[in-house]
Protein backbone atom coordinates (compact mmCIF):
# COMPACT_ATOMS: atom_id res chain seq x y z
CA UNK A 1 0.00 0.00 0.00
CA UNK A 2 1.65 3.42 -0.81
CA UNK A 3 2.45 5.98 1.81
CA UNK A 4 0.05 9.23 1.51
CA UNK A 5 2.33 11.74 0.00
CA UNK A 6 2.04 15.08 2.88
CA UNK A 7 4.02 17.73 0.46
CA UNK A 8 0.63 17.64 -2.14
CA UNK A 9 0.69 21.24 -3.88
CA UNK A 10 -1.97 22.71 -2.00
CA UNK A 11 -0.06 21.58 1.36
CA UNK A 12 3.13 23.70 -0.34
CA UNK A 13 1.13 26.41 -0.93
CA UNK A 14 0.26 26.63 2.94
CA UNK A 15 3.70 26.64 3.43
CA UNK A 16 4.78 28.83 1.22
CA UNK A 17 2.52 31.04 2.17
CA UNK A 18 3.03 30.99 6.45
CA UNK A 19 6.48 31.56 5.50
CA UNK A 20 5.46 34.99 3.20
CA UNK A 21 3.23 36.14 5.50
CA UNK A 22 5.79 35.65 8.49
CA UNK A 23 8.22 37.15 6.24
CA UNK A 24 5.87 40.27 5.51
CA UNK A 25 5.37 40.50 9.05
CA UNK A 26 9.26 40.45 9.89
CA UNK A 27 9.86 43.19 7.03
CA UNK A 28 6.95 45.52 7.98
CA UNK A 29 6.86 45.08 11.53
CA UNK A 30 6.55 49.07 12.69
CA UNK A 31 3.11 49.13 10.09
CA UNK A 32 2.30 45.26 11.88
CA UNK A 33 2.64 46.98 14.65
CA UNK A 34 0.46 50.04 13.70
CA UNK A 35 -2.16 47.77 13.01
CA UNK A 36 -2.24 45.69 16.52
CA UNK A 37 -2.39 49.00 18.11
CA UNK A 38 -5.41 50.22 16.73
CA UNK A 39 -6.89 46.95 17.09
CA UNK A 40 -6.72 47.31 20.79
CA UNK A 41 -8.09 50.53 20.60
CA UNK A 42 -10.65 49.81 18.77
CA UNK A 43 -11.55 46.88 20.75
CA UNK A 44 -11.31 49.04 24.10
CA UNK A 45 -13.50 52.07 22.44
CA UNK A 46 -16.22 49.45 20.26
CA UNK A 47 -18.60 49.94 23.39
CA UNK A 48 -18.56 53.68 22.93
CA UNK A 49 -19.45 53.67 19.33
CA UNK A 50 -22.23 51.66 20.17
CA UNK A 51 -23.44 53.57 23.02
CA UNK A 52 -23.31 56.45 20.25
CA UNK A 53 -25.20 53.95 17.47
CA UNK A 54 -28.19 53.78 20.28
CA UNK A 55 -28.74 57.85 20.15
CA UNK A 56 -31.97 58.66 18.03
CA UNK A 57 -33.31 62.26 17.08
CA UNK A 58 -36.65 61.46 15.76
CA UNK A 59 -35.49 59.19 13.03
CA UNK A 60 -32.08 60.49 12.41
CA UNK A 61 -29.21 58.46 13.98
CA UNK A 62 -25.37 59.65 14.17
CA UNK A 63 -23.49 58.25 11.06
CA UNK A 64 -21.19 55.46 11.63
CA UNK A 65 -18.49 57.94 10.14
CA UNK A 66 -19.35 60.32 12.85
CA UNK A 67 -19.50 57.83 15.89
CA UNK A 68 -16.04 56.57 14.55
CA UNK A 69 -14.82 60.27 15.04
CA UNK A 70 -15.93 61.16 17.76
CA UNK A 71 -15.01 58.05 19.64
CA UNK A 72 -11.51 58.70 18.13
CA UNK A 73 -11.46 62.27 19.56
CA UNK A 74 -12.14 61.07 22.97
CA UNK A 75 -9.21 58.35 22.75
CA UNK A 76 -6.93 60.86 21.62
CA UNK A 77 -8.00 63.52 24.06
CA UNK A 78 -8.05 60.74 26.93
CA UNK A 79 -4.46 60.25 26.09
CA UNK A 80 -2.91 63.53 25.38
CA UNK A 81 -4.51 64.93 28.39
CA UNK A 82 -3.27 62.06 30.56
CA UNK A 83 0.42 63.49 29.29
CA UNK A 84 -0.44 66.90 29.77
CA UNK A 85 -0.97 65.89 32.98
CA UNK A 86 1.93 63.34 34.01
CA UNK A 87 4.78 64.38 31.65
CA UNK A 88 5.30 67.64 33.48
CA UNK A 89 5.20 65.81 37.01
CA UNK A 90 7.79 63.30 35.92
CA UNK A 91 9.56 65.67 34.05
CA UNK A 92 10.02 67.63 37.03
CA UNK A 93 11.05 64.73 39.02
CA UNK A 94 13.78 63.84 36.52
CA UNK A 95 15.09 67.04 37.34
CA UNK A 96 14.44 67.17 41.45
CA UNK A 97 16.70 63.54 41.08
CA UNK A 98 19.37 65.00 38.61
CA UNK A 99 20.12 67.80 41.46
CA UNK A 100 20.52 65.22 43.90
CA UNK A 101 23.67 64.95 45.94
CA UNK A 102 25.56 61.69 45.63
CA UNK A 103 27.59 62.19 48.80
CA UNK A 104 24.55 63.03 50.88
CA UNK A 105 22.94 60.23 49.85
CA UNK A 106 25.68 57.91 51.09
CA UNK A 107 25.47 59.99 54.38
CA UNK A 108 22.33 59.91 55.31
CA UNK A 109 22.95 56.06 54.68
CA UNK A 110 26.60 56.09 56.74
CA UNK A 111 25.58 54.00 59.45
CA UNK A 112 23.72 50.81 57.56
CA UNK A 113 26.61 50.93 54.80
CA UNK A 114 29.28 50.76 57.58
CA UNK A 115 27.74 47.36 58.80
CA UNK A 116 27.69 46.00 55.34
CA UNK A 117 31.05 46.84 54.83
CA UNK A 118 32.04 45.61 58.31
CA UNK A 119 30.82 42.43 57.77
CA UNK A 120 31.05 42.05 54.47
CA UNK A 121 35.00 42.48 55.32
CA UNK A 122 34.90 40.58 58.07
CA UNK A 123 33.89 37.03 56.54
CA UNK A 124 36.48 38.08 53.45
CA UNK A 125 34.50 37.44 50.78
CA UNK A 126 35.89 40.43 48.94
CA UNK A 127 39.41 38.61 49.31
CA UNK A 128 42.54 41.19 50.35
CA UNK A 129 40.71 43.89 48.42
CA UNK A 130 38.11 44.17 50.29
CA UNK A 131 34.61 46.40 50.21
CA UNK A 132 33.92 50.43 49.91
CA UNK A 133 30.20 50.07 49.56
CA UNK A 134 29.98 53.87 49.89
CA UNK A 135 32.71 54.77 46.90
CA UNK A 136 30.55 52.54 44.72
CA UNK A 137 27.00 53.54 45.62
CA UNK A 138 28.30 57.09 44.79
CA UNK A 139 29.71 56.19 41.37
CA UNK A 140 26.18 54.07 41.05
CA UNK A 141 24.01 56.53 42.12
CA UNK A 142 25.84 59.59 40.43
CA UNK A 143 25.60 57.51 36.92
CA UNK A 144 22.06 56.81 37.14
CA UNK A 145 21.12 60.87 38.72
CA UNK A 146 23.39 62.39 36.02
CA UNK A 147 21.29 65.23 33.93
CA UNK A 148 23.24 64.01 30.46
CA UNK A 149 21.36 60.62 31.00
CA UNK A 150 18.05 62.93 30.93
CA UNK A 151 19.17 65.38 28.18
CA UNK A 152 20.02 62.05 25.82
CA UNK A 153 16.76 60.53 26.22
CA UNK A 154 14.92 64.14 25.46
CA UNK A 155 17.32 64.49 22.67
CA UNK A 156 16.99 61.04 21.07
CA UNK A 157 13.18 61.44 21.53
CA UNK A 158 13.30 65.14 19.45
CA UNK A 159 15.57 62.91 16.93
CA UNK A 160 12.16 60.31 16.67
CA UNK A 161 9.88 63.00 17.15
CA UNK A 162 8.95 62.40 12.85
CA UNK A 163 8.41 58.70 13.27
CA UNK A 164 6.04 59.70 16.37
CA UNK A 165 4.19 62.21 14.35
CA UNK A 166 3.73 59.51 11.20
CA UNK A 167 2.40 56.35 13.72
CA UNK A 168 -0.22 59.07 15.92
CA UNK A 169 -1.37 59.52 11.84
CA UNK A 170 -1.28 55.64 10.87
CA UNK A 171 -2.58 55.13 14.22
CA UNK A 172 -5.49 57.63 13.89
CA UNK A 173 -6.32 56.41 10.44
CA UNK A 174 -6.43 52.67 10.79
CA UNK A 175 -8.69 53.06 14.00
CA UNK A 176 -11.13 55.35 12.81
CA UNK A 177 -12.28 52.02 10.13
CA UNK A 178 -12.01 49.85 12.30
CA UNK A 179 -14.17 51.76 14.88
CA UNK A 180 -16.27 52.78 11.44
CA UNK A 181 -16.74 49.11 9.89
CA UNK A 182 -16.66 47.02 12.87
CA UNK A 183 -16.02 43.66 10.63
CA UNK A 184 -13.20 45.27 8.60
CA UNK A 185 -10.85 43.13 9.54
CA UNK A 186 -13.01 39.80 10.02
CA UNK A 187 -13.85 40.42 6.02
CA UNK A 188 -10.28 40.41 5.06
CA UNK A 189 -9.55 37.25 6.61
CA UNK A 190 -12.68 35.26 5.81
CA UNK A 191 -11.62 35.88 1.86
CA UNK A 192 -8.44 33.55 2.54
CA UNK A 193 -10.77 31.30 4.89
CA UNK A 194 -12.27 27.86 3.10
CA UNK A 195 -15.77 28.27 2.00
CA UNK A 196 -16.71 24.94 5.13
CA UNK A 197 -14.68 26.66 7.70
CA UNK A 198 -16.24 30.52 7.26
CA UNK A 199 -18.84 30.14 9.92
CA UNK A 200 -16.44 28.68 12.62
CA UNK A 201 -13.66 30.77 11.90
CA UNK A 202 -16.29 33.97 12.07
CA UNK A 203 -17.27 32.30 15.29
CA UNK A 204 -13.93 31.84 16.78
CA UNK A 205 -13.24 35.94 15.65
CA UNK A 206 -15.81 37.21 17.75
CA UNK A 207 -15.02 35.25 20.68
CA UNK A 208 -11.45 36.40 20.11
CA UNK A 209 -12.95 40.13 19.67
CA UNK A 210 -15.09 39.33 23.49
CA UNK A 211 -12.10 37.99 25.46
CA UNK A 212 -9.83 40.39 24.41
CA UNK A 213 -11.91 43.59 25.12
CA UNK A 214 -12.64 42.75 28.42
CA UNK A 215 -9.11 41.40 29.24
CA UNK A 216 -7.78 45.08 27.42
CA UNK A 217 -10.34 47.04 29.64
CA UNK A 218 -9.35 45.20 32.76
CA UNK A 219 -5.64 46.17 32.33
CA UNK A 220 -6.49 49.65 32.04
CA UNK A 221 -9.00 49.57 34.92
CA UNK A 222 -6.04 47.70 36.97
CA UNK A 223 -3.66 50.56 36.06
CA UNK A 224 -6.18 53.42 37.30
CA UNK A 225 -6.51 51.34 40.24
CA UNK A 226 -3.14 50.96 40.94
CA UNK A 227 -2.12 54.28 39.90
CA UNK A 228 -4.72 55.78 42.66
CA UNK A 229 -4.28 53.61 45.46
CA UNK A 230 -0.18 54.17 45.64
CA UNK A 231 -0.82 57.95 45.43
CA UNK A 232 -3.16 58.00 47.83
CA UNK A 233 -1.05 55.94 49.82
CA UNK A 234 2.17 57.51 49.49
CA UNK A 235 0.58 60.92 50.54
CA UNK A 236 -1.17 59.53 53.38
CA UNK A 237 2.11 58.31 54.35
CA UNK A 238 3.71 61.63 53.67
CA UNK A 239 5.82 61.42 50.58
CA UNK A 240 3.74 64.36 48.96
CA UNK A 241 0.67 64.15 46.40
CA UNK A 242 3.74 65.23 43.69
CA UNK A 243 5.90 62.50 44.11
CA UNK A 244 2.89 60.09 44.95
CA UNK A 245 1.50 60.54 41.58
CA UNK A 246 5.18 60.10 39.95
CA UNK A 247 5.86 56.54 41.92
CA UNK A 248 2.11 55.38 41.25
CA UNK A 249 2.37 56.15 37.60
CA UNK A 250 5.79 54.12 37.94
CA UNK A 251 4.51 51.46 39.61
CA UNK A 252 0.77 51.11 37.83
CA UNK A 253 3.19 51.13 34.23
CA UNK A 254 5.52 48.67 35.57
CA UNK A 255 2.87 45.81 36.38
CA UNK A 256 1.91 45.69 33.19
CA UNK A 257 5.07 42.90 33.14
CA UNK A 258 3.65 39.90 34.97
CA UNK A 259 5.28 38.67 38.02
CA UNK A 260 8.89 41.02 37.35
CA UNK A 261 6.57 44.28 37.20
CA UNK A 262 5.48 45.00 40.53
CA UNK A 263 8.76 43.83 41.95
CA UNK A 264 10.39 46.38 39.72
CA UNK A 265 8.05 49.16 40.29
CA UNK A 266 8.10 49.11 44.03
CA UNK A 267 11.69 49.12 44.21
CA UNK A 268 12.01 52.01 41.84
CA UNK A 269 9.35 53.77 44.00
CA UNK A 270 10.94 53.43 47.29
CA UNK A 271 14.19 54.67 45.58
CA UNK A 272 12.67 57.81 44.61
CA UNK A 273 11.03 58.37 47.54
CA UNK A 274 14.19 58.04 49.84
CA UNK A 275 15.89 60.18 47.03
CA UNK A 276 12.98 63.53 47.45
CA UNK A 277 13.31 63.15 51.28
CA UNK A 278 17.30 62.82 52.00
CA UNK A 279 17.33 65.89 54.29
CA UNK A 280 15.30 63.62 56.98
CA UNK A 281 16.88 62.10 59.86
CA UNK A 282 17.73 58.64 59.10
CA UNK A 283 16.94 56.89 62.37
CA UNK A 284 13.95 58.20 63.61
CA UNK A 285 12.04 59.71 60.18
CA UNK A 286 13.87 57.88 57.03
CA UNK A 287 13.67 54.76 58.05
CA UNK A 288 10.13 54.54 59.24
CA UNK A 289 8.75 56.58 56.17
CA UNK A 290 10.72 53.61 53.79
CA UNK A 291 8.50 50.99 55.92
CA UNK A 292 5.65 52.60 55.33
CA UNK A 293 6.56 52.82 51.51
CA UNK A 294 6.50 49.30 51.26
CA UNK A 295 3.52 48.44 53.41
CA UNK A 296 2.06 50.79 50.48
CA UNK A 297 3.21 48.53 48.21
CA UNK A 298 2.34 45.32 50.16
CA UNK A 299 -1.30 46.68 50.34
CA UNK A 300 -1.36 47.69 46.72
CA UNK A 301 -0.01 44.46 45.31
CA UNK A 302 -2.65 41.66 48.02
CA UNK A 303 -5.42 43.69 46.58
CA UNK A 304 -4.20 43.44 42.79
CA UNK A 305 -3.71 39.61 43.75
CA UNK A 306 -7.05 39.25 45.51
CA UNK A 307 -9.29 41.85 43.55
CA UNK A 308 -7.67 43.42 40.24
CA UNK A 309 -6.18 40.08 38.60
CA UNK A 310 -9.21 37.57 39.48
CA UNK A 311 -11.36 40.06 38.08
CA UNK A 312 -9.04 40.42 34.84
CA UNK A 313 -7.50 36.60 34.15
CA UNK A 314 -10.53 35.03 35.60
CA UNK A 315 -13.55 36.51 34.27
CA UNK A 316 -11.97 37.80 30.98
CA UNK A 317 -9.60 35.20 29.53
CA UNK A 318 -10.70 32.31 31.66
CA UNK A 319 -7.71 30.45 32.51
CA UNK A 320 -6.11 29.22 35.40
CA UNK A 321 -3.22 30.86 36.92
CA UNK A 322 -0.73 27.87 36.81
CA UNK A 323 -1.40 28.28 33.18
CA UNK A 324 -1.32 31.58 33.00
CA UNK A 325 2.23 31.89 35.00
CA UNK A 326 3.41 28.83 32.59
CA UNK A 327 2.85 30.93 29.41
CA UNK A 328 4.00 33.76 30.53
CA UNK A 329 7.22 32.21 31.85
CA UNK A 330 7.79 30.80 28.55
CA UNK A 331 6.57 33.79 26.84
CA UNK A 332 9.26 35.70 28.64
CA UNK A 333 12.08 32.84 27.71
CA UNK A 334 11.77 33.25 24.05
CA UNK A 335 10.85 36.97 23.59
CA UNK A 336 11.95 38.94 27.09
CA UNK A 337 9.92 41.75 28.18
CA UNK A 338 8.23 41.90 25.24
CA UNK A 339 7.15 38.47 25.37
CA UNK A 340 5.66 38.47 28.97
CA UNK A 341 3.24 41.40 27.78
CA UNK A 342 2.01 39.58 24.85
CA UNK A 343 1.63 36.20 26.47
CA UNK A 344 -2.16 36.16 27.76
CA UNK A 345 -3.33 37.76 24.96
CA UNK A 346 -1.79 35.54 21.82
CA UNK A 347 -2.67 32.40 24.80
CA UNK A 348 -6.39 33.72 24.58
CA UNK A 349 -6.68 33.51 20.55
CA UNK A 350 -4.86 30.11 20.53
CA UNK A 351 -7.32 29.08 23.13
CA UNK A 352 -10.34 30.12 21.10
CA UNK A 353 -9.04 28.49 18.13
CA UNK A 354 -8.60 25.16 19.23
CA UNK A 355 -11.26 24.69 21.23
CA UNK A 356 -13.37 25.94 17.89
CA UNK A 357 -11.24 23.26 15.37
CA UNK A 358 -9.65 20.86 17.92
CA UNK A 359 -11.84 20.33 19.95
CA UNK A 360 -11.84 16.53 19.60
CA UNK A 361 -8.35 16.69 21.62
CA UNK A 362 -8.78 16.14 25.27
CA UNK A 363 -6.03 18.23 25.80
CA UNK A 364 -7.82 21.21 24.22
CA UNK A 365 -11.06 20.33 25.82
CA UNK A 366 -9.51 20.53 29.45
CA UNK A 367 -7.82 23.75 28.65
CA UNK A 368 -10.76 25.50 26.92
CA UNK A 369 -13.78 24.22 29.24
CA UNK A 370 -14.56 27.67 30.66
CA UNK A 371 -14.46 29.11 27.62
C-alpha cells in the first residue's frame, strides 16, 4: 500500500505562504505593529461607538463615520490629556533627582553601609581587596542621577519626534475604520478562509474580539486602580501628592510585566522616595517613612492579587493561573519583556481556536472548558 504523499501542492502552498506572510510580518513590523495598536483601541472604544449607534433624534441616527470620530477624539484627548498631565510631574522629578547629591545620599545612609562593609570584610569574601560600599554607591548613584542621562533621552526622543508624528497619523487612520466598519478586519480574513470553515472561523473571531476587550479594559482599569491607590497611599504616608502621583504612575506602568513588574516598580518607587526626602533624619524619620513605603506597596499588590487580577484573568480570559504563570514564563524565555506582555493575549486567541477546530483533543477540551 503506498504511503500518503504530505508535500501535495496545495499543502506547499500553505507553506509557502506561512512563510510569506511571516516574512511580511518580519519586514513591515513598525506598520504590523500600527495595526495591533489600533486593534486594541478599537476593541477598548467598540462599546462607545455603540453607546453612540443607540442615540436617536426622531429618526435620524449619528453616522457610523461620525460615531467613529468622535469616539476617536475622545481616545486621543483621553491620552494627550493624561500626558499633559503626568509628563510635566515626571519631568520635574527627573530634574528634582538629577540635582541630587551623591555624597549626601551615602550619608544619610553612613551608618547601615558601615555594617555591610564591616561584615562584608569581616567574613572576606571580597578577598585582600576588600569592600567600599559607599565609593561605589556614589559612582552608582551619580551615573544613574546624572542630567546628560536625561538630556540624551529628550534628545533622542526630538531625533524620533517624525516617526512619532507619522504612527499618531497611521494610528489615527487605521482606527477610525475599524471603529467605522466594525467587521473590517473579520472580512479580510474570511476571503483567505475555506468556504466549510467561514462560519467557525467567524465564530472563533468574535469570541477572540469578546475575550480580548474585556481582558484590554481590565488592564487599564487595573492601572487606574493601581495608579490611585499608591498615590493615595504615598501621601497619606507623607511622601507628597507630587511624588505620589510620579511613583504610582511608575509602579501602575511597571505591572503591566507579569510577576517582574510590581517587583520592579516598588523598588524604583521606594528609591525615589528616599531620594525627594534625603534631608530627613535617618533613624527616627527615614527609616520609618521607607517601611511605610513598602507596606504601600504590600497593600497595593494583596489587593491586585485578591481583587484586580481575578477580576481580569478570571472573568476575561478564563484560565487558570498555573497556566497563565506557565505561558507567561515561557513567553518571557523566548521573547523577554516583550514576550511576557504579549503572552495572555496571543494564549487567549490560541485558546479560542482550538477549542473551535480541535476540539476533539482532550487536551484542548480541558484547557478550553470555561471558555
Amino acid at each position: 500500500m503506498a504511503s500518503k504523499i504530505w508535500y501535495t501542492p496545495r499543502s506547499l502552498l500553505v507553506v509557502a505562504g506561512v512563510v510569506l506572510l511571516g516574512l511580511l510580518v518580519w519586514r513591515f513590523s513598525s506598520i504590523v505593529a500600527y495595526i495591533l495598536i489600533a486593534s486594541v483601541l478599537s476593541l477598548i472604544a467598540r462599546p462607545l461607538v455603540r453607546l453612540l449607534g443607540r442615540i436617536r433624534i426622531g429618526r435620524w441616527q449619528i453616522p457610523a463615520s461620525l460615531r467613529a470620530l468622535i469616539t476617536l477624539l475622545t481616545i486621543w484627548t483621553f491620552f494627550f490629556s493624561f500626558f499633559r498631565i503626568f509628563i510635566p510631574l515626571v519631568a520635574g522629578e527627573a530634574q528634582e533627582l538629577s540635582n541630587i547629591d551623591t555624597a549626601l545620599v551615602i550619608e544619610a545612609f553612613e551608618d547601615p553601609i558601615q555594617g555591610i562593609e564591616v561584615w562584608y570584610n569581616k567574613m572576606n569574601l571580597g578577598g585582600e581587596a576588600g569592600l567600599s560600599l559607599s565609593e561605589n554607591l556614589q559612582g552608582g548613584l551619580a551615573s544613574v542621577l546624572n542630567i546628560d542621562v536625561i538630556t540624551d533621552l529628550i534628545a533622542t526622543l526630538a531625533s524620533i519626534l517624525g516617526n512619532f508624528a507619522w504612527a499618531i497619523f497611521a494610528i489615527s487612520f487605521i482606527t477610525f475604520f475599524l471603529l467605522r466598519e466594525e467587521k473590517l478586519i473579520t472580512s479580510y480574513i474570511m476571503t483567505v478562509v475555506p468556504e466549510k470553515k467561514v462560519e467557525a472561523f467567524s465564530h472563533a473571531l468574535e469570541s477572540v474580539k469578546h475575550l480580548l476587550r474585556r481582558y484590554f479594559v481590565g488592564i487599564l482599569l487595573q492601572m487606574i486602580g493601581i495608579l490611585t491607590m499608591v498615590t493615595l497611599g504615598m501621601t497619606i504616608v507623607g511622601v507628597g501628592f507630587r511624588h505620589g502621583v510620579v511613583i504610582g504612575l511608575v509602579a501602575a506602568v511597571l505591572n503591566i510585566i507579569p510577576y517582574l513588574g510590581p517587583w520592579i516598580g516598588a523598588a524604583l518607587g521606594i528609591i525615589l522616595g528616599v531620594a525627594t526626602h534625603l534631608d530627613l533624619d535617618f533613624a527616627t524619620q527615614l527609616l520609618p517613612l521607607m517601611a511605610y513605603m513598602m507596606l504601600v506597596f504590600v497593600i497595593t499588590q494583596l489587593t491586585d492579587n485578591m481583587v484586580f487580577q481575578p477580576v481580569i484573568f478570571g472573568t476575561s480570559v478564563y484560565a487558570h493561573p498555573i497556566e497563565i504563570f506557565i505561558v507567561i514564563m515561557m513567553a518571557g524565555s523566548l521573547a523577554g519583556i516583550v514576550g511576557m506582555i504579549l503572552a495572555i493575549p496571543t494564549y487567549t486567541v490560541i485558546r479560542v481556536f482550538a477549542k473551535e477546530f480541535f476540539n476533539n483533543f482532550r487536551v484542548v477540551q480541558k484547557l478550553t472548558e470555561k471558555i
